[in-house]
Protein backbone atom coordinates (compact mmCIF):
# COMPACT_ATOMS: atom_id res chain seq x y z
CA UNK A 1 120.82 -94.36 77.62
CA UNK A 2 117.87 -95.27 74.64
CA UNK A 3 114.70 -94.30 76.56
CA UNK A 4 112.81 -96.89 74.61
CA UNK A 5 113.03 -99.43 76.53
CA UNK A 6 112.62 -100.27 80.22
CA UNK A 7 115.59 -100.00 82.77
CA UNK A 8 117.37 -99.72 85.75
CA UNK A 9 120.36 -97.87 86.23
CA UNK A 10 122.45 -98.82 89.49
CA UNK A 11 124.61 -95.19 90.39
CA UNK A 12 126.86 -96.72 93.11
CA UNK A 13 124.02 -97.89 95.89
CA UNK A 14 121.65 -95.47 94.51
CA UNK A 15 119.52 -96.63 91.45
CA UNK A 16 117.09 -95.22 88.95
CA UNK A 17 114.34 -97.30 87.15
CA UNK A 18 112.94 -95.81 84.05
CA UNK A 19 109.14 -97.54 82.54
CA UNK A 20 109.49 -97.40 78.43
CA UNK A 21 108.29 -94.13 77.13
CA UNK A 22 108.39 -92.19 80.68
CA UNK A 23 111.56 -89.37 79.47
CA UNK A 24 110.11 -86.25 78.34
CA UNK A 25 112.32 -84.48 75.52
CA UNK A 26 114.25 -81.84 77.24
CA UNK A 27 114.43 -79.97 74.32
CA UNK A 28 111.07 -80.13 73.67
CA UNK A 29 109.13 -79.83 77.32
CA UNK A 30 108.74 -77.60 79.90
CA UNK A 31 110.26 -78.03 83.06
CA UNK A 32 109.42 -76.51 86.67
CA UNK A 33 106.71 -77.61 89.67
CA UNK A 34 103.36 -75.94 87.15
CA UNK A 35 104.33 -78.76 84.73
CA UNK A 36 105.54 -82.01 86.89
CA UNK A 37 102.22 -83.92 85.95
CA UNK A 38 101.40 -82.32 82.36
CA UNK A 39 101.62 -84.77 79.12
CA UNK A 40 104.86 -83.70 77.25
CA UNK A 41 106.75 -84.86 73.63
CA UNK A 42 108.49 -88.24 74.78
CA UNK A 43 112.11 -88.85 74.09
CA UNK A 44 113.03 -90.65 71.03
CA UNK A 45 117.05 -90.51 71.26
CA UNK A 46 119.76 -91.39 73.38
CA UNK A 47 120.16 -88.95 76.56
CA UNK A 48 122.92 -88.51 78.47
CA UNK A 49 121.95 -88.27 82.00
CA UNK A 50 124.48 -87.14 85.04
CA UNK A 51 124.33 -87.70 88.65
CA UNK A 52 126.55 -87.10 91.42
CA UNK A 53 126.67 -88.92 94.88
CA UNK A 54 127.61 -88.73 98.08
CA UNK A 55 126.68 -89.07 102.09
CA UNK A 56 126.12 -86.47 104.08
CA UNK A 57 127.67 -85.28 107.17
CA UNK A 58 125.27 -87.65 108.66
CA UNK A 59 126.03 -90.41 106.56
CA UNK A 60 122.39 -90.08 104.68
CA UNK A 61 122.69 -90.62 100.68
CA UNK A 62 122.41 -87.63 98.56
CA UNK A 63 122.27 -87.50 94.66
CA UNK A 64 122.44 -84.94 92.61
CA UNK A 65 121.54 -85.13 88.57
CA UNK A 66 122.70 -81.99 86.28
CA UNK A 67 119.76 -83.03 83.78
CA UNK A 68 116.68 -80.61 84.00
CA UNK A 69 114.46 -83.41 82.68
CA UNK A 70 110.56 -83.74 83.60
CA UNK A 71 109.16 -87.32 83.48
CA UNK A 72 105.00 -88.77 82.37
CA UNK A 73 103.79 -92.05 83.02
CA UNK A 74 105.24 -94.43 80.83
CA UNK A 75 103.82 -97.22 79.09
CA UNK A 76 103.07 -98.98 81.55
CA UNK A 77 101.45 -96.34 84.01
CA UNK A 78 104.45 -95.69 85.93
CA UNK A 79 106.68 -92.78 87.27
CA UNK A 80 110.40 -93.46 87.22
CA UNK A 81 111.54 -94.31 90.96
CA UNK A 82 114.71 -93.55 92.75
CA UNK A 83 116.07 -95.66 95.08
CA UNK A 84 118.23 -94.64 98.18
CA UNK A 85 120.10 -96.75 100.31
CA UNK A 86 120.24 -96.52 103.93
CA UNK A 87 119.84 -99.42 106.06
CA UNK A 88 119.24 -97.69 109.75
CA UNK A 89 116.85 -94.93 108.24
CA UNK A 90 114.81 -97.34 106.26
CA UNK A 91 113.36 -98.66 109.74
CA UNK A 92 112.39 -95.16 110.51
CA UNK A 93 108.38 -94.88 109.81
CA UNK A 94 109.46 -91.06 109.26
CA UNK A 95 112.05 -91.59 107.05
CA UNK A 96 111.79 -89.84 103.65
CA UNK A 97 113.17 -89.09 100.44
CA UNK A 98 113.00 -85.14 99.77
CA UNK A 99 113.87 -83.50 96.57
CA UNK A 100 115.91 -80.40 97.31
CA UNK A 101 115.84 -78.00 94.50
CA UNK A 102 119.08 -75.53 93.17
CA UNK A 103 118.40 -73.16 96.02
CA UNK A 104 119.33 -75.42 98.94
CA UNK A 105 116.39 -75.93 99.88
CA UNK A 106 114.27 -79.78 100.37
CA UNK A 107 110.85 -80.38 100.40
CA UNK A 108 108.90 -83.25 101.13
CA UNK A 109 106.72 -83.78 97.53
CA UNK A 110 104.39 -86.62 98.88
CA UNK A 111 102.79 -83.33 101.07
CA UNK A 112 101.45 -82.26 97.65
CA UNK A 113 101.45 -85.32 95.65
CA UNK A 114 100.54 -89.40 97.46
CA UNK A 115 102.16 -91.00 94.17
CA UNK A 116 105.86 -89.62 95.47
CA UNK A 117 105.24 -90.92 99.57
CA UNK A 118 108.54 -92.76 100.36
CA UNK A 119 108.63 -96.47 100.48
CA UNK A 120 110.87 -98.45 102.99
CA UNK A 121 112.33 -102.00 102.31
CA UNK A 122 113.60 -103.18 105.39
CA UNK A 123 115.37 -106.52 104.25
CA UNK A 124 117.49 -104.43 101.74
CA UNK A 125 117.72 -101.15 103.89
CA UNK A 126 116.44 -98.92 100.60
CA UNK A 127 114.14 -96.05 100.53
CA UNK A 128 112.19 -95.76 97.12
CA UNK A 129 109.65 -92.98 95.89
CA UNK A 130 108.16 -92.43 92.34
CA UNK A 131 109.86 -89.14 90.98
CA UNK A 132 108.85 -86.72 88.06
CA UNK A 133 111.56 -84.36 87.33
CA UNK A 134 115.49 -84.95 87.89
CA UNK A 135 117.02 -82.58 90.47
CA UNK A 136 118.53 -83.35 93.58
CA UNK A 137 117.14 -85.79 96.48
CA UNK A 138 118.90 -86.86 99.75
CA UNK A 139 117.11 -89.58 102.76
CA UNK A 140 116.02 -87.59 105.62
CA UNK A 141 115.21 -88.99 108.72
């Protein structure tokens, strides 16, 4: 993926959207909860990003992405968003997306940041929430 320019990336149901200029370089930018909404060096090269997923035993959407990568604001003031699909939960007013870290456990990130508070369209059954780091995040309901 060229991080240049603006885009959505469909995963199966689940989708990504990245603003222009919103990648920090792994290679060049720390990563971990003290640093989520520091500036960092912006990517300028291709990236190869990888995600994994699945439903639970629930049937809730999961994904999982390898990439330790950090995210800023990109050119045009937005986060990237993810976007989990899940038609019954998305009716749920308690519905949300959590990010569950390498240790198993999830936590709900809107508690400590409004930008990342879970967004329901009904018509299309998807949950959304502005992220700013890759790691894992599953629907919970």
């Amino acid at each position: 993926m060229t991080q240049v320019f603006d885009g959505a990336y469909i995963l199966g149901v689940p989708m990504v959207t990245f603003p222009r200029y919103s990648i920090c370089d792994p290679a060049r930018s720390s990563y971990g909860a003290a640093f989520w909404k520091t500036e960092c060096d912006r990517l300028e090269s291709h990236i190869t990003i990888t995600a994994v997923t699945w439903r639970d035993s629930q049937s809730r959407p999961q994904i999982d992405f390898q990439n330790s990568i950090r995210f800023v604001a990109g050119s045009n003031g937005l986060v990237p968003a993810i976007y989990l699909r899940d038609p019954a939960t998305s009716l749920c007013w308690y519905s949300r997306i959590y990010y569950c870290g390498g240790d198993g456990g999830c936590v709900n990130e809107a508690a400590t940041d409004a930008v990342l508070k879970t967004q329901r369209e009904f018509v299309t059954g998807y949950l959304f929430r502005f992220i700013r780091h890759f790691s894992g995040y599953n629907v919970w309901a």
